[in-house]
C-alpha atoms as a PDB file:
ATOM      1  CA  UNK A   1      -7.307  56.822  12.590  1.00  0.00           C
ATOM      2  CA  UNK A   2     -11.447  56.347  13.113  1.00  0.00           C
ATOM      3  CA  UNK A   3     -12.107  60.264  12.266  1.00  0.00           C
ATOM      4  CA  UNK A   4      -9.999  59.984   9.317  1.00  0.00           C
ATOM      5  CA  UNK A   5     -11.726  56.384   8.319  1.00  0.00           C
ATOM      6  CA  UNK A   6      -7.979  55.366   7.157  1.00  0.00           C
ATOM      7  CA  UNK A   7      -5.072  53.076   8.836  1.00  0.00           C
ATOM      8  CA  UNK A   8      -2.916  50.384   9.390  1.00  0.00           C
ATOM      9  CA  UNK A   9      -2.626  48.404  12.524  1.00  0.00           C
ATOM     10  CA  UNK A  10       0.383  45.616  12.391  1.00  0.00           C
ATOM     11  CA  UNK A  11       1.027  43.177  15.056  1.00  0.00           C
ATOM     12  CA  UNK A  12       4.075  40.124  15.313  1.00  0.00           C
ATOM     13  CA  UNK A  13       3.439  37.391  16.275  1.00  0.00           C
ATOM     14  CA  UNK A  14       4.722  33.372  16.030  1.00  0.00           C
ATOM     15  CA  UNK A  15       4.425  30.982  13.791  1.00  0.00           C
ATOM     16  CA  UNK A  16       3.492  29.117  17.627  1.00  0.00           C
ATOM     17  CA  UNK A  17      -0.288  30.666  16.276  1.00  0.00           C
ATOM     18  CA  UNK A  18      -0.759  27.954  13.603  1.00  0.00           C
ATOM     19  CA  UNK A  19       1.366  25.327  15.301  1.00  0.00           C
ATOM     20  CA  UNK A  20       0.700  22.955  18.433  1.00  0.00           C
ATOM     21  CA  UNK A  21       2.584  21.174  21.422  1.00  0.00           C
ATOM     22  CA  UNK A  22       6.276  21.497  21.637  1.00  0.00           C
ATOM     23  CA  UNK A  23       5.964  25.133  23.124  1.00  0.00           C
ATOM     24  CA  UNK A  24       5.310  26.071  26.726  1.00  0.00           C
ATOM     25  CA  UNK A  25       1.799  27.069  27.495  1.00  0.00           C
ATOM     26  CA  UNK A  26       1.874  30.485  28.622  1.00  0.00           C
ATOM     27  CA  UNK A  27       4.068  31.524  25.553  1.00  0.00           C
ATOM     28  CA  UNK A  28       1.562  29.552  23.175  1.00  0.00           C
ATOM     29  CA  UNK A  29      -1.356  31.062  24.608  1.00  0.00           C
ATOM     30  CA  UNK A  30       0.079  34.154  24.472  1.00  0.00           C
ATOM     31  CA  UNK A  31       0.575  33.656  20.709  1.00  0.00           C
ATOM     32  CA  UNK A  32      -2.701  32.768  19.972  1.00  0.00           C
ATOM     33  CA  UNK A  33      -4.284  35.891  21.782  1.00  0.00           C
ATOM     34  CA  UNK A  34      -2.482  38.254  19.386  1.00  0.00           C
ATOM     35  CA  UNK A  35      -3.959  36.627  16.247  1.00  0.00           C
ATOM     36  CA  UNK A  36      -7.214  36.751  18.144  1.00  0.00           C
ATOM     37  CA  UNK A  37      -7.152  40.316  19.085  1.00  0.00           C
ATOM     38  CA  UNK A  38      -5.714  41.312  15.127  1.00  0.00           C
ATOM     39  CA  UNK A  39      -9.333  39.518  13.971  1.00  0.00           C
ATOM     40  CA  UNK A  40     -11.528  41.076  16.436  1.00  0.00           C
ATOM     41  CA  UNK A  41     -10.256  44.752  15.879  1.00  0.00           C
ATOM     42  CA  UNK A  42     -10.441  43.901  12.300  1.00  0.00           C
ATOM     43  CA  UNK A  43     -14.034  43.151  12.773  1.00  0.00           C
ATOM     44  CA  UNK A  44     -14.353  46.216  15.204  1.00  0.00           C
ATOM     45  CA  UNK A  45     -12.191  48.780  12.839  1.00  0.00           C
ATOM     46  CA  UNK A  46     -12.948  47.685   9.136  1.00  0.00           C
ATOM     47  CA  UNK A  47     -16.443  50.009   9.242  1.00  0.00           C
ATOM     48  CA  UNK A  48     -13.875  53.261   9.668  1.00  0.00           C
ATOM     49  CA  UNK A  49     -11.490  52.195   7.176  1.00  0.00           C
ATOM     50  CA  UNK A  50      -9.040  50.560   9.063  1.00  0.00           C
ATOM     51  CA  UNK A  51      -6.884  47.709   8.302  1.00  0.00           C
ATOM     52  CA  UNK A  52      -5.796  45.325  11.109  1.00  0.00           C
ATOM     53  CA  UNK A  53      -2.830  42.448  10.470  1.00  0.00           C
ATOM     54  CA  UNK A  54      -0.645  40.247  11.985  1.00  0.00           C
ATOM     55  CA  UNK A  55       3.095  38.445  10.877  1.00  0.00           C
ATOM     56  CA  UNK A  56       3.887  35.848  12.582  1.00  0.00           C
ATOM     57  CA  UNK A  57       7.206  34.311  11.502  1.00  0.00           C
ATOM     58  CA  UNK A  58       9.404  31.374  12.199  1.00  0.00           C
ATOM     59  CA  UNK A  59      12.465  31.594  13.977  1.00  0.00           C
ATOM     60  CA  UNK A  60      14.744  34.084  12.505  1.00  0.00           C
ATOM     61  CA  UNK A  61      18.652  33.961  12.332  1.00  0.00           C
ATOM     62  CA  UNK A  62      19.366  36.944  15.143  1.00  0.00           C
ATOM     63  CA  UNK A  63      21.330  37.154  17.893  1.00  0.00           C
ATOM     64  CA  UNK A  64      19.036  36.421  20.672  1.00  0.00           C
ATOM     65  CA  UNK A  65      17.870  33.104  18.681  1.00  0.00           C
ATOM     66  CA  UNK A  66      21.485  32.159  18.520  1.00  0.00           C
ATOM     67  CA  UNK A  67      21.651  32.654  22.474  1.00  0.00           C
ATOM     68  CA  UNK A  68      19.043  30.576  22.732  1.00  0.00           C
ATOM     69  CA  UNK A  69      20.592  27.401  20.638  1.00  0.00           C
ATOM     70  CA  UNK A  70      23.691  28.304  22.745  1.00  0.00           C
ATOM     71  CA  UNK A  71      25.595  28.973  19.241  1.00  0.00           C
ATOM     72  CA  UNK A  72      27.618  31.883  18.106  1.00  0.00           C
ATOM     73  CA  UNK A  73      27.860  31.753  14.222  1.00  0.00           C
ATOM     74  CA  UNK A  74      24.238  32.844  12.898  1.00  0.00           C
ATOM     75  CA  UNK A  75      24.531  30.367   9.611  1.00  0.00           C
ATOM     76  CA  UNK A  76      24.573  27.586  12.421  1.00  0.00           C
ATOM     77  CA  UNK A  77      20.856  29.481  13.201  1.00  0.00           C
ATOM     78  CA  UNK A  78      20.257  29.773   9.054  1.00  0.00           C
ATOM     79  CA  UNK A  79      20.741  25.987   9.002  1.00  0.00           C
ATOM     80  CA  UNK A  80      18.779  24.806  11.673  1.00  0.00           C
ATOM     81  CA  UNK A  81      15.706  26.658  10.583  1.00  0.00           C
ATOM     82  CA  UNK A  82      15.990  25.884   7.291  1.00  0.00           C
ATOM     83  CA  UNK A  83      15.964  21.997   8.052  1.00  0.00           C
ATOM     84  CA  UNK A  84      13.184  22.417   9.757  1.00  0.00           C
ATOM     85  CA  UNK A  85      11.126  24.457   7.385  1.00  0.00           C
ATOM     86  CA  UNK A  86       9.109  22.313   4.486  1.00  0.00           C
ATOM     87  CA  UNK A  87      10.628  24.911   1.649  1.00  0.00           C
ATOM     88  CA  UNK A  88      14.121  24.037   0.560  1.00  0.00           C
ATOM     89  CA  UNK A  89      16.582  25.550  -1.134  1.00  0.00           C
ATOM     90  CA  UNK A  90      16.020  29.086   0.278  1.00  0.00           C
ATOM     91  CA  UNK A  91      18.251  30.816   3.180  1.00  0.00           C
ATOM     92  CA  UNK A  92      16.183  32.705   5.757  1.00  0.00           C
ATOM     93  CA  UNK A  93      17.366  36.369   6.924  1.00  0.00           C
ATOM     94  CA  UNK A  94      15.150  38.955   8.962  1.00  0.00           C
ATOM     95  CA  UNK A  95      14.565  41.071   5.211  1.00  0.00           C
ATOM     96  CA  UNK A  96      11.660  38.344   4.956  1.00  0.00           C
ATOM     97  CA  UNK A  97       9.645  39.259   7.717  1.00  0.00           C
ATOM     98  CA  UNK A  98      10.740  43.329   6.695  1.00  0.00           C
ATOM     99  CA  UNK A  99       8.796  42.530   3.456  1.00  0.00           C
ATOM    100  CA  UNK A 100       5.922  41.232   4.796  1.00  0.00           C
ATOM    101  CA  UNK A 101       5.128  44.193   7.060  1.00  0.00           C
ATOM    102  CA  UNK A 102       6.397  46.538   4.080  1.00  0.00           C
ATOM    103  CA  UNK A 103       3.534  44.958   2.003  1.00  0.00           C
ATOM    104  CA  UNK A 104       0.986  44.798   5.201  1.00  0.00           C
ATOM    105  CA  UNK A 105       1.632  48.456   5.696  1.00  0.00           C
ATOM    106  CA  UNK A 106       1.306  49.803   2.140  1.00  0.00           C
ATOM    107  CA  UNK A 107      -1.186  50.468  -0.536  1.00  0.00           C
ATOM    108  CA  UNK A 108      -0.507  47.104  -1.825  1.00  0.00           C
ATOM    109  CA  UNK A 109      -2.481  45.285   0.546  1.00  0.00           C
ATOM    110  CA  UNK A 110      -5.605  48.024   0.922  1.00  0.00           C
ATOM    111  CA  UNK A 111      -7.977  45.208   0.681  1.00  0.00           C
ATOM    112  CA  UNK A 112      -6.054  42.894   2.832  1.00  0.00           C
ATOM    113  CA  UNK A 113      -7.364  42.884   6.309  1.00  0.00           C
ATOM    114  CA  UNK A 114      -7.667  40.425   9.241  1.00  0.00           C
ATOM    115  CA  UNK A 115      -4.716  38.497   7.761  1.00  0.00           C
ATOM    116  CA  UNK A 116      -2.191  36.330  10.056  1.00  0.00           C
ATOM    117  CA  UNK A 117       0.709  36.390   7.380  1.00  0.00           C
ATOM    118  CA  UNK A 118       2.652  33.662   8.235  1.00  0.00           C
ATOM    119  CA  UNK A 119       6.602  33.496   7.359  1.00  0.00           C
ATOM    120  CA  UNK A 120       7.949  30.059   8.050  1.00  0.00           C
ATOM    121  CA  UNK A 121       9.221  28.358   4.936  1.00  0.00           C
ATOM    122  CA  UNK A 122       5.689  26.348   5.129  1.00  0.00           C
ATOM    123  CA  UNK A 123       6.905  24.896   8.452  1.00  0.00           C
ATOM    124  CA  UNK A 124       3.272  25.038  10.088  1.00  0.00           C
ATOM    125  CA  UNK A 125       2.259  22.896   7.361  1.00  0.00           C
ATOM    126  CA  UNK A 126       4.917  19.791   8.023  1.00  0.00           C
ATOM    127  CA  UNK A 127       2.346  16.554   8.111  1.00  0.00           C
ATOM    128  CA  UNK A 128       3.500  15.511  11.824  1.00  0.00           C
ATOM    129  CA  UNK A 129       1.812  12.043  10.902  1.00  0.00           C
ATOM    130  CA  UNK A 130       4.896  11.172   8.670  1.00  0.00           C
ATOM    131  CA  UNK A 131       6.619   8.641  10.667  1.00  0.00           C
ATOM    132  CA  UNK A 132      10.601  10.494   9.718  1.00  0.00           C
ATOM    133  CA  UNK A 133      13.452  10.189  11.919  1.00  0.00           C
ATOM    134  CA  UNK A 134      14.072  12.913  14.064  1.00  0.00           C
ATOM    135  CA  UNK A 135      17.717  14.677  12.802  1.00  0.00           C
ATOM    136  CA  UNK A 136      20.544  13.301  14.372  1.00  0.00           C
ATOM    137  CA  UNK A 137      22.400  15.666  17.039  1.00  0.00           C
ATOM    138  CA  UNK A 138      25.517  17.049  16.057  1.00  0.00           C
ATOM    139  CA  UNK A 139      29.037  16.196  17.649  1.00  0.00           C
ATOM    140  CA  UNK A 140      28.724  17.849  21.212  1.00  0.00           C
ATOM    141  CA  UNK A 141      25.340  19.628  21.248  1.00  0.00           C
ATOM    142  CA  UNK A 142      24.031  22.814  23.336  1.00  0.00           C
ATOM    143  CA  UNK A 143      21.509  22.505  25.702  1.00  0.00           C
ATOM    144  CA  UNK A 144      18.903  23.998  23.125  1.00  0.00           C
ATOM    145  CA  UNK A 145      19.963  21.526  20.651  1.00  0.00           C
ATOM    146  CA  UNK A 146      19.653  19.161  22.777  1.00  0.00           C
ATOM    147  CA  UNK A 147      15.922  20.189  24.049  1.00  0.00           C
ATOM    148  CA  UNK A 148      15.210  20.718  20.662  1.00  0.00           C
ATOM    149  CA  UNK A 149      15.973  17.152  19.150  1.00  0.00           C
ATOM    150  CA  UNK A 150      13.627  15.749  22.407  1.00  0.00           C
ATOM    151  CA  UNK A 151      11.100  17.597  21.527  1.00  0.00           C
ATOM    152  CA  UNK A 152      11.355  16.964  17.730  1.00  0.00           C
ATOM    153  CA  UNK A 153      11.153  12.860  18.640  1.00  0.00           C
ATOM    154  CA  UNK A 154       7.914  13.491  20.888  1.00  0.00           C
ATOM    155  CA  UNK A 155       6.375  14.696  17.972  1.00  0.00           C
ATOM    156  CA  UNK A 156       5.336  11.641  16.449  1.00  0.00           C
ATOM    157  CA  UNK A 157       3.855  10.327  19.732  1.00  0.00           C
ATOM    158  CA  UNK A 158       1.962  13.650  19.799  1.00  0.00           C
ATOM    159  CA  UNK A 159       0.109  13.323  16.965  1.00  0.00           C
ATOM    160  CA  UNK A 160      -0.528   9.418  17.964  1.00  0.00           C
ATOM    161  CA  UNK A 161      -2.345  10.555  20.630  1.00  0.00           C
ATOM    162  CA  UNK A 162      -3.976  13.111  18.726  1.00  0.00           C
ATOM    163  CA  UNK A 163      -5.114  10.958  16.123  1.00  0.00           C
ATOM    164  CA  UNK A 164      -6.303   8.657  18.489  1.00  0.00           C
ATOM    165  CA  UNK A 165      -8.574  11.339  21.015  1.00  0.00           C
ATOM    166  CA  UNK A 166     -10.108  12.604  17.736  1.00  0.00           C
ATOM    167  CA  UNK A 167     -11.868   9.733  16.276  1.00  0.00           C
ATOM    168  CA  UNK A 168     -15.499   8.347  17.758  1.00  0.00           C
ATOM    169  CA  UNK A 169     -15.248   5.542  20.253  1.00  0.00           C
ATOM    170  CA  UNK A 170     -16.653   2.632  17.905  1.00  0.00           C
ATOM    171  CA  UNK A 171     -13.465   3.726  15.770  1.00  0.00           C
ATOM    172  CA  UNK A 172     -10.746   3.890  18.010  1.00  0.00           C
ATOM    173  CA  UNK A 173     -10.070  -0.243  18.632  1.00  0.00           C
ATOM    174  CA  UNK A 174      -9.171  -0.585  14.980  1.00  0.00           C
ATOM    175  CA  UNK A 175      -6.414   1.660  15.051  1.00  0.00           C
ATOM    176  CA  UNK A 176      -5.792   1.058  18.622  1.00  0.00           C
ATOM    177  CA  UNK A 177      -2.887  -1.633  18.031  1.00  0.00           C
ATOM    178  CA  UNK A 178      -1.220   1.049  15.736  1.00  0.00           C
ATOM    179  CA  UNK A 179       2.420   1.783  16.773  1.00  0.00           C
ATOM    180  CA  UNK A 180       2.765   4.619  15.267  1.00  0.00           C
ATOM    181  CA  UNK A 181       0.908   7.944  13.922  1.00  0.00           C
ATOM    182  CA  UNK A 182       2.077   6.804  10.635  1.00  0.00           C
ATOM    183  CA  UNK A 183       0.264   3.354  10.728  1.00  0.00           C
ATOM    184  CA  UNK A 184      -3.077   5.343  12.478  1.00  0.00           C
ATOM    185  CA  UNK A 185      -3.156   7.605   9.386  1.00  0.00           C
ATOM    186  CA  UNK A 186      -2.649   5.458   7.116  1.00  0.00           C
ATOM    187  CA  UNK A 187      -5.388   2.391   8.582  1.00  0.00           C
ATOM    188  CA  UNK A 188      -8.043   5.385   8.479  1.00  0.00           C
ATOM    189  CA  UNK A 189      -6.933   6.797   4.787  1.00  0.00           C
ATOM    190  CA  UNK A 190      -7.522   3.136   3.842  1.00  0.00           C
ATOM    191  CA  UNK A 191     -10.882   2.194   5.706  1.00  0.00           C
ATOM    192  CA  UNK A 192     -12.492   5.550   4.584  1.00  0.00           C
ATOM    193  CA  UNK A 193     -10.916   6.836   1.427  1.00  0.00           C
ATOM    194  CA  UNK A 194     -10.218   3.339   0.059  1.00  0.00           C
ATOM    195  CA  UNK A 195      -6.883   2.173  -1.472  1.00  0.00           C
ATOM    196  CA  UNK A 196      -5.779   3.423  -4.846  1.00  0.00           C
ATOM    197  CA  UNK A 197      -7.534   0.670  -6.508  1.00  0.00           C
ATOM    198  CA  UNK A 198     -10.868   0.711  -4.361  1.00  0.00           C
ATOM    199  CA  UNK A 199     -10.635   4.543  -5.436  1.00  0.00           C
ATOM    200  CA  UNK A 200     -10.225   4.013  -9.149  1.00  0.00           C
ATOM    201  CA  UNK A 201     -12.757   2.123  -9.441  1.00  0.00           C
ATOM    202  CA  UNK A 202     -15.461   3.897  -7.204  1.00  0.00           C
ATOM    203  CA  UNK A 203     -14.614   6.853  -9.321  1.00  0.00           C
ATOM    204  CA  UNK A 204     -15.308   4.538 -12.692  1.00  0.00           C
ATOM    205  CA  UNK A 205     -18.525   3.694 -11.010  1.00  0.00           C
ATOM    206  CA  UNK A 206     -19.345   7.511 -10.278  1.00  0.00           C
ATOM    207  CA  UNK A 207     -18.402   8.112 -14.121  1.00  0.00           C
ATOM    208  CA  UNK A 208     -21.012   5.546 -15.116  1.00  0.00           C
ATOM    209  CA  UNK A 209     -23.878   6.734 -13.210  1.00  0.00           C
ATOM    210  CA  UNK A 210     -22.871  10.090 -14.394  1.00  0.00           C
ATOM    211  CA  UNK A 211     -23.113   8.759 -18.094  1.00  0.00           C
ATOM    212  CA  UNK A 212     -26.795   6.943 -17.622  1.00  0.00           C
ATOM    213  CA  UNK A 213     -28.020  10.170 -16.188  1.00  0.00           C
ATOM    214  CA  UNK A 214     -31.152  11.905 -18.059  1.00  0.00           C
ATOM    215  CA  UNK A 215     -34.058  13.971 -16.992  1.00  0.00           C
ATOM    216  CA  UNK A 216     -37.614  12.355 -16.925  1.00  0.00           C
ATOM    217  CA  UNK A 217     -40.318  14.829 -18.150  1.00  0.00           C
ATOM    218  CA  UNK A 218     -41.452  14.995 -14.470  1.00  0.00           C
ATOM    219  CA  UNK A 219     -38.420  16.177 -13.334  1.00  0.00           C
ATOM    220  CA  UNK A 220     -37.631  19.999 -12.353  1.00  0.00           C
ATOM    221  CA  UNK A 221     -34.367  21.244 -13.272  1.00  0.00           C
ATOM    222  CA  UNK A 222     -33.344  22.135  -9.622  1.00  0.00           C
ATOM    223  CA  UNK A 223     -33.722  18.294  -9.174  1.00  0.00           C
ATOM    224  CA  UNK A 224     -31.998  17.124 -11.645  1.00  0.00           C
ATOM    225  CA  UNK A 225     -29.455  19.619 -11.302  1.00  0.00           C
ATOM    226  CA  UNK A 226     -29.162  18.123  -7.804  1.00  0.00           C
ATOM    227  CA  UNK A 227     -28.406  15.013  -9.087  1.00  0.00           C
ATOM    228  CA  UNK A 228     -25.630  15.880 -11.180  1.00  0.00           C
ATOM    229  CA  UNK A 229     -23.983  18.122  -8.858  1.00  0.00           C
ATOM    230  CA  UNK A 230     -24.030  15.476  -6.057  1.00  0.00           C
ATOM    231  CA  UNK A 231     -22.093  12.961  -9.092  1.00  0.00           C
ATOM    232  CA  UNK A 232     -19.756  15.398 -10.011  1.00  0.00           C
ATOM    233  CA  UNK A 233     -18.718  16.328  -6.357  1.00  0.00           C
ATOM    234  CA  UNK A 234     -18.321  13.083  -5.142  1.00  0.00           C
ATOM    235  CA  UNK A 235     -16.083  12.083  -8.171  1.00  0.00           C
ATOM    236  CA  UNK A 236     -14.229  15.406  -7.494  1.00  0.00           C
ATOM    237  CA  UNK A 237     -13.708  14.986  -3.490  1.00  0.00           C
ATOM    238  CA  UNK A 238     -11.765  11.544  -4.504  1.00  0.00           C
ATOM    239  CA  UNK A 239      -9.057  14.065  -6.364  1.00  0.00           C
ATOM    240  CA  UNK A 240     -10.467  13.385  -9.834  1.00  0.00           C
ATOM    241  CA  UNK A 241     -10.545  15.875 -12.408  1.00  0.00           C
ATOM    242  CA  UNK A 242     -13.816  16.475 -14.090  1.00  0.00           C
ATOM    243  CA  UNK A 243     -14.230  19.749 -16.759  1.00  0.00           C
ATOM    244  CA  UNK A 244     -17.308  22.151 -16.406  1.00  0.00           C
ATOM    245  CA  UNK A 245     -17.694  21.644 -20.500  1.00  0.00           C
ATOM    246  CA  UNK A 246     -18.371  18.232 -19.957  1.00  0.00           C
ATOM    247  CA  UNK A 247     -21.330  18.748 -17.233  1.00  0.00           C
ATOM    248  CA  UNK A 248     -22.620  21.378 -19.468  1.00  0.00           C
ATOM    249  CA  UNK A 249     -22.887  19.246 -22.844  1.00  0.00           C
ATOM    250  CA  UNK A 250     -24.310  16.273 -20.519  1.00  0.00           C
ATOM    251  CA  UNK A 251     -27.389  18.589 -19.285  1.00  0.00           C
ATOM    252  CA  UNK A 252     -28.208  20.010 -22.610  1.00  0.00           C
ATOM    253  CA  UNK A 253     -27.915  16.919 -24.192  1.00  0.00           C
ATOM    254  CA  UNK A 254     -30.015  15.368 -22.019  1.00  0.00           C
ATOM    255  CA  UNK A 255     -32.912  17.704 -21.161  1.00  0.00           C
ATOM    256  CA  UNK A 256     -36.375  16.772 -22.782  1.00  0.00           C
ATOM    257  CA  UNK A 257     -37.933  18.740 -25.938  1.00  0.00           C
ATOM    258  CA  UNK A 258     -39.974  21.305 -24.067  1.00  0.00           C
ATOM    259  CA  UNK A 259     -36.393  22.893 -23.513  1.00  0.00           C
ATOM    260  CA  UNK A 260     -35.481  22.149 -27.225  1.00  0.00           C
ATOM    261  CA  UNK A 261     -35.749  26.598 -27.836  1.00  0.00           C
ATOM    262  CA  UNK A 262     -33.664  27.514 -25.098  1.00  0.00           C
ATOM    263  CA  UNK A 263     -31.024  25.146 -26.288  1.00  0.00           C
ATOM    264  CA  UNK A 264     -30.867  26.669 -29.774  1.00  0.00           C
ATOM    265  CA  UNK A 265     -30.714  29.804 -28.207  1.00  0.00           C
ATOM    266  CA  UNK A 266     -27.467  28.894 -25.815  1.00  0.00           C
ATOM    267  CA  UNK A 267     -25.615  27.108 -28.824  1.00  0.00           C
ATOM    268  CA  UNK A 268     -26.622  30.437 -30.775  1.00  0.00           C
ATOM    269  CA  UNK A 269     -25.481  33.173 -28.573  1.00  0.00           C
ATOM    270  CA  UNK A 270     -23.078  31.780 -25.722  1.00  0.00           C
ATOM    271  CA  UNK A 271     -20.001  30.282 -25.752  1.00  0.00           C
ATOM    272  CA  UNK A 272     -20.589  27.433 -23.622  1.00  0.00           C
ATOM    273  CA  UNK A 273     -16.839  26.672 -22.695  1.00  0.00           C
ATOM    274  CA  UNK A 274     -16.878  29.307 -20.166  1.00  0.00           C
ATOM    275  CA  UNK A 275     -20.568  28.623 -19.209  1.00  0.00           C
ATOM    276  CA  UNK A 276     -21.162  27.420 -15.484  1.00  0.00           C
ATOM    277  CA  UNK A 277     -23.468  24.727 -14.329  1.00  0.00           C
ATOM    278  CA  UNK A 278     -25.027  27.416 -11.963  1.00  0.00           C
ATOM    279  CA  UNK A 279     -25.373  29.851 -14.805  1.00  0.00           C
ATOM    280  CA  UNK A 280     -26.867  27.128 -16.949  1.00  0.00           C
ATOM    281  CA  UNK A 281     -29.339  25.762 -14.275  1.00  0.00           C
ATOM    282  CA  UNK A 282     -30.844  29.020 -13.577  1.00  0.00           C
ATOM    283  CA  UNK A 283     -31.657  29.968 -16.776  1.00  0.00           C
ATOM    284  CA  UNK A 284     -33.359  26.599 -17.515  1.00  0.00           C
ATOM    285  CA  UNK A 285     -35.577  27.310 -14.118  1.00  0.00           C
ATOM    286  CA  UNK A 286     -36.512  30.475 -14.940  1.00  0.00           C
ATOM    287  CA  UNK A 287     -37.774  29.418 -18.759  1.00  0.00           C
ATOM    288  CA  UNK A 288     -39.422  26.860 -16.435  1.00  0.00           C
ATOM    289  CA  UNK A 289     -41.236  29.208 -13.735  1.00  0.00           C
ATOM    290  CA  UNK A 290     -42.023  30.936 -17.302  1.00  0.00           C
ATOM    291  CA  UNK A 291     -43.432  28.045 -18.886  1.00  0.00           C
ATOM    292  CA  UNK A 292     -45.550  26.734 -15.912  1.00  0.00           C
ATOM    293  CA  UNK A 293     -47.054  30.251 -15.092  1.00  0.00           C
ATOM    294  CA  UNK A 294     -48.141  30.453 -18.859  1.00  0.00           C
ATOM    295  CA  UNK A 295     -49.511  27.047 -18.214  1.00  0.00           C
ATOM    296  CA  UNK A 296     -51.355  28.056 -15.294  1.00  0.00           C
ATOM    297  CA  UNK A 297     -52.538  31.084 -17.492  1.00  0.00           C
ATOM    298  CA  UNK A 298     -54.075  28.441 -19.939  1.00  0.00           C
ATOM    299  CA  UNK A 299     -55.731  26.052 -17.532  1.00  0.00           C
ATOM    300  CA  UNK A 300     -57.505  29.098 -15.846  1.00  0.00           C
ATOM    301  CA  UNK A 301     -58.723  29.969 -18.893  1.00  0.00           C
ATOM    302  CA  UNK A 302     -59.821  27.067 -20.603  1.00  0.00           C
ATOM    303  CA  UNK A 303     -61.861  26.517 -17.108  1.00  0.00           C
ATOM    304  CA  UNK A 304     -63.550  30.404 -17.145  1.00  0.00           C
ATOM    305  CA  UNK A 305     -64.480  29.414 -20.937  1.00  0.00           C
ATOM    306  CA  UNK A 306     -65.974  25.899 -20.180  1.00  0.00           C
ATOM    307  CA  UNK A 307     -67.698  27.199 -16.507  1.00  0.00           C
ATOM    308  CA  UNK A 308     -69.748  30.601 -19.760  1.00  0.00           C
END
């Protein structure tokens, strides 16, 4: 592949790579090193051309998996993995994972490189904090079904204890008489995000701060366009929509007259709809840096003139 500076390199393998604690060790580790190794070569092999990927799927409805459960009929295998993956409504077969190394190994993906395709219904991304019951066993369960419900009921403790070795030490006693992950999440959502309410209205107090904003005639633009942008992110990180033509219109209609030109100039020849902040800012610095150097210009003048 390197002397011909084109390839493919495809490796399988678990969804185990995104997901934690209810596998054995070894088998998790060993999971984890195959995503590891498809990132490095891709690092390694990307100068020559080459493309290196990884699948790792969910369990898939074959006959070794239905050894495993200790079943026979492969829809018994369809069913279970389907409860446990996030997307409903859709019936796994192996053609899934075929199509993802079909479009990892063609001309589809040329640009597509260091990639850990993952193909498990969104099951990596179940919230393990959601306090759910675990599903009931059915009437005289295999030995795998039976592991697998213990393990499924663990979960919640799991991510109690995770929740609770991640936060700070000065944090921990207020969610320390929790009972459950649920309760944890929820305390911590509450004490740092704020209730619905506290939220509405921090974001109505953002709005109006945004609103009384104006630039002094002292003021560069990268400083005032610091000042907006820290508004308009922190009214944005509390899941509030706020449109880019409504930042723009702010700033021009709130810049002072020295900038009155440039303003004509943008309502003349851009459409200001599909105009970013960025793009807007650094045009205003750089009639800025303009202005000041021709000011600079004048006062070194007027000085040479008054010093003949």
């Amino acid at each position: 592949m390197i002397p011909k500076k084109k390839g493919c390199i495809l490796f399988t393998s678990s969804v185990v790579s995104v997901s934690y604690g209810g596998f054995p060790h070894p088998y998790s580790a060993s999971k984890h090193a195959v995503v590891g190794l498809t990132k490095n070569l891709a690092v390694e092999l990307g100068q020559y051309g080459i493309r290196v990927n990884c699948i790792s799927p969910a369990g898939m409805p074959t006959p070794l998996a239905a050894r495993t459960m200790g079943v026979v009929d492969l829809k018994q295998v369809q069913e279970s993995i389907l409860a446990a993956a996030n997307l409903k409504g859709v019936m796994v077969d192996c053609n899934d994972v075929a199509e993802a190394a079909s479009y990892l190994g063609s001309e589809e993906s040329k640009f597509v490189s260091g990639l850990n395709l993952v193909v498990d219904g969104g099951y990596s991304l179940r919230n393990a904090v959601e306090d759910r019951p675990a599903t009931p066993l059915l009437a005289n369960p295999t030995l795998g079904q039976i592991k697998a419900h213990y393990e499924e009921k663990t979960k919640k403790f799991k991510a109690k204890t995770l929740i609770q070795n991640s936060v700070a030490n000065s944090i921990f006693p207020r969610i320390m008489g929790c009972r459950t992950a649920k309760e944890a999440w929820n305390r911590l959502k509450v004490e740092y995000q704020g209730s619905d309410r506290t939220k509405q209205m921090r974001i109505l107090n953002l709005k109006r701060d945004f609103e009384s904003l104006s630039m002094q005639e002292d003021d560069s633009i990268a400083k005032y366009s610091d000042r907006i942008s820290l508004i308009v992110n922190k009214i944005k990180l509390l899941g509030e929509d706020f449109p880019n033509n409504k930042i723009i219109e702010k700033v021009l209609m709130t810049l002072p007259e020295r900038f009155e030109s440039k303003i004509f100039s943008f309502e003349a020849c851009k459409d200001l709809s599909t105009m970013s902040l960025a793009e807007l800012m650094n045009a205003l610095s750089a009639q800025e840096q303009r202005s000041a150097l021709g000011q600079d210009k004048m006062t070194k003048g007027a000085f040479h003139v008054q010093n003949q």
